[in-house]
N, C-alpha and C. Protein backbone atom coordinates (compact mmCIF):
# COMPACT_ATOMS: atom_id res chain seq x y z
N UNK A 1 1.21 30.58 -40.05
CA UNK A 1 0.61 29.64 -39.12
C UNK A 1 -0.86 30.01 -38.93
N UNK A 2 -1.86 28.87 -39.02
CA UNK A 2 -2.98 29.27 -38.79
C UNK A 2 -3.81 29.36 -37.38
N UNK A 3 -4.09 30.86 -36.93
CA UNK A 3 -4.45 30.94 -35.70
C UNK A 3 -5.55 30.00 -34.94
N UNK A 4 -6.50 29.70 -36.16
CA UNK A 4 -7.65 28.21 -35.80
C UNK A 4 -7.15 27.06 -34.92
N UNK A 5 -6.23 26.53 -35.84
CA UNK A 5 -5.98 25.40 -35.40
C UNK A 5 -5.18 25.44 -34.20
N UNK A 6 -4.61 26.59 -34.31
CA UNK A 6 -4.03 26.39 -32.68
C UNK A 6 -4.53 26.73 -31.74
N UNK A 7 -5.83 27.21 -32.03
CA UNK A 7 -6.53 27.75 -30.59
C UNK A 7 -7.58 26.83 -30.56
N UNK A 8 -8.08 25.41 -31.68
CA UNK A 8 -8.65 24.54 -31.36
C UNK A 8 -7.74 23.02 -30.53
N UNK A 9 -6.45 23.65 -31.12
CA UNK A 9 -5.34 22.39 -30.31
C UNK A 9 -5.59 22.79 -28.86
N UNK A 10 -5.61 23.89 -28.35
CA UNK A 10 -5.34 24.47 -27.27
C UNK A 10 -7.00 23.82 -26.28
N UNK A 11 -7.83 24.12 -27.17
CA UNK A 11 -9.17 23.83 -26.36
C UNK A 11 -9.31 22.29 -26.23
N UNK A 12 -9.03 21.75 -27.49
CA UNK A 12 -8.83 20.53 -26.79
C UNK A 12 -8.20 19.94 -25.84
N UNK A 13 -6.76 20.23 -25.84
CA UNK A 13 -5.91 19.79 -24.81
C UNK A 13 -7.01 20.56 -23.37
N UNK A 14 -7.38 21.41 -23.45
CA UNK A 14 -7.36 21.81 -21.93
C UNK A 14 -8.91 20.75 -21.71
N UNK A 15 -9.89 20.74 -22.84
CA UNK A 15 -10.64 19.41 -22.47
C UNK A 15 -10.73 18.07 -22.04
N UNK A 16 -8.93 17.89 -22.76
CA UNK A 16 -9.11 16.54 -22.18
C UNK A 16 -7.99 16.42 -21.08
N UNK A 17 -7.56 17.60 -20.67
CA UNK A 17 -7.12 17.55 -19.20
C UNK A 17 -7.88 18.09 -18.41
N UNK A 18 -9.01 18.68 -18.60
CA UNK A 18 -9.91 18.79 -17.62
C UNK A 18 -10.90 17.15 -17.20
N UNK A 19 -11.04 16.23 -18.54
CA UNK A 19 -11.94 15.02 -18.31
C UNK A 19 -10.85 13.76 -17.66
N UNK A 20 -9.82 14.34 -17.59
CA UNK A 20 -8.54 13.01 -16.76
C UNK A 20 -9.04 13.66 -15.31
N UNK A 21 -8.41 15.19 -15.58
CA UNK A 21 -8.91 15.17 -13.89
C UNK A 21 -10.00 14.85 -13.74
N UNK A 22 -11.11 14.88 -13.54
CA UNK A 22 -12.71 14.56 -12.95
C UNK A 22 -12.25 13.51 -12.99
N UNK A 23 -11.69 12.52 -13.86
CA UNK A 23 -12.11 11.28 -13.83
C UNK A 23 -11.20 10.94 -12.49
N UNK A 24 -9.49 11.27 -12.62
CA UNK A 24 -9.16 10.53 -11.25
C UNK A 24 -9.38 10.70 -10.25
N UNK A 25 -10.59 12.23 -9.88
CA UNK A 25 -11.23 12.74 -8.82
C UNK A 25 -11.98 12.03 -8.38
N UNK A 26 -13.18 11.17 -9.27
CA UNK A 26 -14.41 10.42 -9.15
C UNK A 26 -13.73 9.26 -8.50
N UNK A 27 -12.80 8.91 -9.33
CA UNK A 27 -11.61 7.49 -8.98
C UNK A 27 -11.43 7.98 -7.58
N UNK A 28 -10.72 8.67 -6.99
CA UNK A 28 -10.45 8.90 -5.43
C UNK A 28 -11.40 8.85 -4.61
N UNK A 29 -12.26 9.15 -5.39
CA UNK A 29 -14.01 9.36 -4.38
C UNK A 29 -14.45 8.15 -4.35
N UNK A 30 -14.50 7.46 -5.18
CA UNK A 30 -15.03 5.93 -5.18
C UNK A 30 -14.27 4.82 -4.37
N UNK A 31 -12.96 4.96 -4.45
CA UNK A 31 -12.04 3.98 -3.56
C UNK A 31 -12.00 4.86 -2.03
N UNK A 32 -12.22 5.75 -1.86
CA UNK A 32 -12.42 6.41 -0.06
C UNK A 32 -13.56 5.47 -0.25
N UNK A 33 -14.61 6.00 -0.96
CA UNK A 33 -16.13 5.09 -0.14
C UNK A 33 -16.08 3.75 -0.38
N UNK A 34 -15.59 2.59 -0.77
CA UNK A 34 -15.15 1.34 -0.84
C UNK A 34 -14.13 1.05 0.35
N UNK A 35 -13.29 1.57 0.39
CA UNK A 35 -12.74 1.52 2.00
C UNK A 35 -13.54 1.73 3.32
N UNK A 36 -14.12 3.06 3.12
CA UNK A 36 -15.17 3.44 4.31
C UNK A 36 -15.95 2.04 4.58
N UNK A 37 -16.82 1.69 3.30
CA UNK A 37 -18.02 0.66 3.31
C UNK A 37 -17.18 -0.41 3.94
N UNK A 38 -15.79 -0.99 3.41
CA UNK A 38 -15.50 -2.10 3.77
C UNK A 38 -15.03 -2.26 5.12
N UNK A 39 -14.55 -1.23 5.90
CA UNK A 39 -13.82 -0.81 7.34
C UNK A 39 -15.14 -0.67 8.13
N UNK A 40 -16.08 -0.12 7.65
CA UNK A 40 -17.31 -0.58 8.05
C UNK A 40 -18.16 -1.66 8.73
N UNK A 41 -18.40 -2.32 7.87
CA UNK A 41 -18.93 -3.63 7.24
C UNK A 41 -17.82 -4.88 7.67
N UNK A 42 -16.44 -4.81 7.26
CA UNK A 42 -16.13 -5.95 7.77
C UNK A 42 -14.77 -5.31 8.36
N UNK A 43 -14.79 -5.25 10.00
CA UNK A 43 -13.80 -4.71 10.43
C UNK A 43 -12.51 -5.58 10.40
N UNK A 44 -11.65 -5.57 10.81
CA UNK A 44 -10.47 -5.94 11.05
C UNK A 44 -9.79 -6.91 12.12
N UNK A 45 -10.36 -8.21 12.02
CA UNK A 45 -10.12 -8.65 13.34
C UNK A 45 -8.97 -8.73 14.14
N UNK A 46 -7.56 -8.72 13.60
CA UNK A 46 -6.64 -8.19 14.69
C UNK A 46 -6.54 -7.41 15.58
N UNK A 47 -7.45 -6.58 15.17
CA UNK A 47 -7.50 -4.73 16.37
C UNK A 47 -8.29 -5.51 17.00
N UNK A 48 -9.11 -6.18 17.74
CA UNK A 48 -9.93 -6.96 18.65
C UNK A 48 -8.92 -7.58 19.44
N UNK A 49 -8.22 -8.39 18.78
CA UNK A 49 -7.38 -9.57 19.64
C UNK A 49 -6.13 -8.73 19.98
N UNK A 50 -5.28 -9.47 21.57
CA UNK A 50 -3.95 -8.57 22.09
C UNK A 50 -3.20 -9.58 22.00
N UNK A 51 -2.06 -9.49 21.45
CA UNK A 51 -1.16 -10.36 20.84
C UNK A 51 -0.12 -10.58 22.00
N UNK A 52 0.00 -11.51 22.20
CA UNK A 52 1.18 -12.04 23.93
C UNK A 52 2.25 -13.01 22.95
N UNK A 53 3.50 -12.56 23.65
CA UNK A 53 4.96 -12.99 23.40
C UNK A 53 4.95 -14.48 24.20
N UNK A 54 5.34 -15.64 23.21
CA UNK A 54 5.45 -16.72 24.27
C UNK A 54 6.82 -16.65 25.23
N UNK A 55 6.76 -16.83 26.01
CA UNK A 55 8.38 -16.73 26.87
C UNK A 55 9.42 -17.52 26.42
N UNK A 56 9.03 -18.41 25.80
CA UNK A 56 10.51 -19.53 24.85
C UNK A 56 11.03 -18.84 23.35
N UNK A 57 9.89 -17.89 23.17
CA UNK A 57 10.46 -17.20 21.82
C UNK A 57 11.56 -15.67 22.22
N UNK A 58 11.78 -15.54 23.86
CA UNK A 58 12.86 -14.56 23.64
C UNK A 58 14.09 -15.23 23.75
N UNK A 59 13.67 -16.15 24.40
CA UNK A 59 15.57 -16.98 24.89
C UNK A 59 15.39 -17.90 23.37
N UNK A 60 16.31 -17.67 22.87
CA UNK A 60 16.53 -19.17 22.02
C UNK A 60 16.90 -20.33 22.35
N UNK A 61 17.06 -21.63 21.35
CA UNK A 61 16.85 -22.95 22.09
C UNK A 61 19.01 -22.83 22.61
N UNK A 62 19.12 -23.50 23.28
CA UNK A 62 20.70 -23.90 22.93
C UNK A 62 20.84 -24.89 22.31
N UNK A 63 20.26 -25.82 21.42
CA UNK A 63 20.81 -26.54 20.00
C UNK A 63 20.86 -25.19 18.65
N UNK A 64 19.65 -24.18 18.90
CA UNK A 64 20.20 -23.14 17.81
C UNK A 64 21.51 -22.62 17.73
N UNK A 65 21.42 -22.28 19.13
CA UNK A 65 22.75 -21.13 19.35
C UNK A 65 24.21 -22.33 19.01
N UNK A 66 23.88 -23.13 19.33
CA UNK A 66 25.28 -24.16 19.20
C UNK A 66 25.27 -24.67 17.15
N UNK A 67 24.39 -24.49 17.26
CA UNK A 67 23.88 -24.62 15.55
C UNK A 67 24.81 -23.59 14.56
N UNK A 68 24.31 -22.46 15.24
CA UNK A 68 24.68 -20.98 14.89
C UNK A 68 26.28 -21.03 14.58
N UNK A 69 26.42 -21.25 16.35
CA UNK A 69 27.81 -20.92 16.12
C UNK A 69 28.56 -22.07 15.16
N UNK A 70 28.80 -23.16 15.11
CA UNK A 70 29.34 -23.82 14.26
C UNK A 70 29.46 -23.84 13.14
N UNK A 71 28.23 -23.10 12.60
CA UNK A 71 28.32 -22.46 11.16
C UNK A 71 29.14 -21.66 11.51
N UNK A 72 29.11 -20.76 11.48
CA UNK A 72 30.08 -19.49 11.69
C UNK A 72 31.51 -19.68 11.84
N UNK A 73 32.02 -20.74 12.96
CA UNK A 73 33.30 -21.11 13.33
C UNK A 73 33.66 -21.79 11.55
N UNK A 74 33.08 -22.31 10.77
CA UNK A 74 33.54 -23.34 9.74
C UNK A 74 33.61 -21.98 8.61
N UNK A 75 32.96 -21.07 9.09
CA UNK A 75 33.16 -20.28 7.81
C UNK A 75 34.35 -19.25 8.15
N UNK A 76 34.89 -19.44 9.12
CA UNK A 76 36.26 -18.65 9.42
C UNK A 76 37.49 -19.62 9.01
């Protein structure tokens, strides 16, 4: 076996797993600062507004509930 080539297989591989990492490092660095800029720049308008429960959406209607159940009774 020739000792060359395997100690140039070897340098390569560790080159081009050293140029994936940097690269998905740069990649992580670039999408944090694209988030930052955009959370920035254009905030989020839900966190501004306070969201209120209408009072007819906890009770349901009674044509649902009579709805409901009749399905149910036909499927027994």
């Amino acid at each position: 076996m020739d000792t060359t080539a395997l100690m140039q297989s070897l340098v390569l591989m560790l080159v081009g797993m050293l140029v994936v990492f940097i690269f998905m490092g740069l990649l992580i660095v670039v999408v944090k600062l694209f988030l930052f800029m955009a959370f920035r720049f254009f905030p989020d308008a839900e966190d501004k507004k306070t969201v209120s429960v209408a009072p007819n959406s906890v009770n349901p209607d009674e044509n649902v509930v009579a709805a409901i159940a009749s399905v149910l009774m036909e499927k027994k």
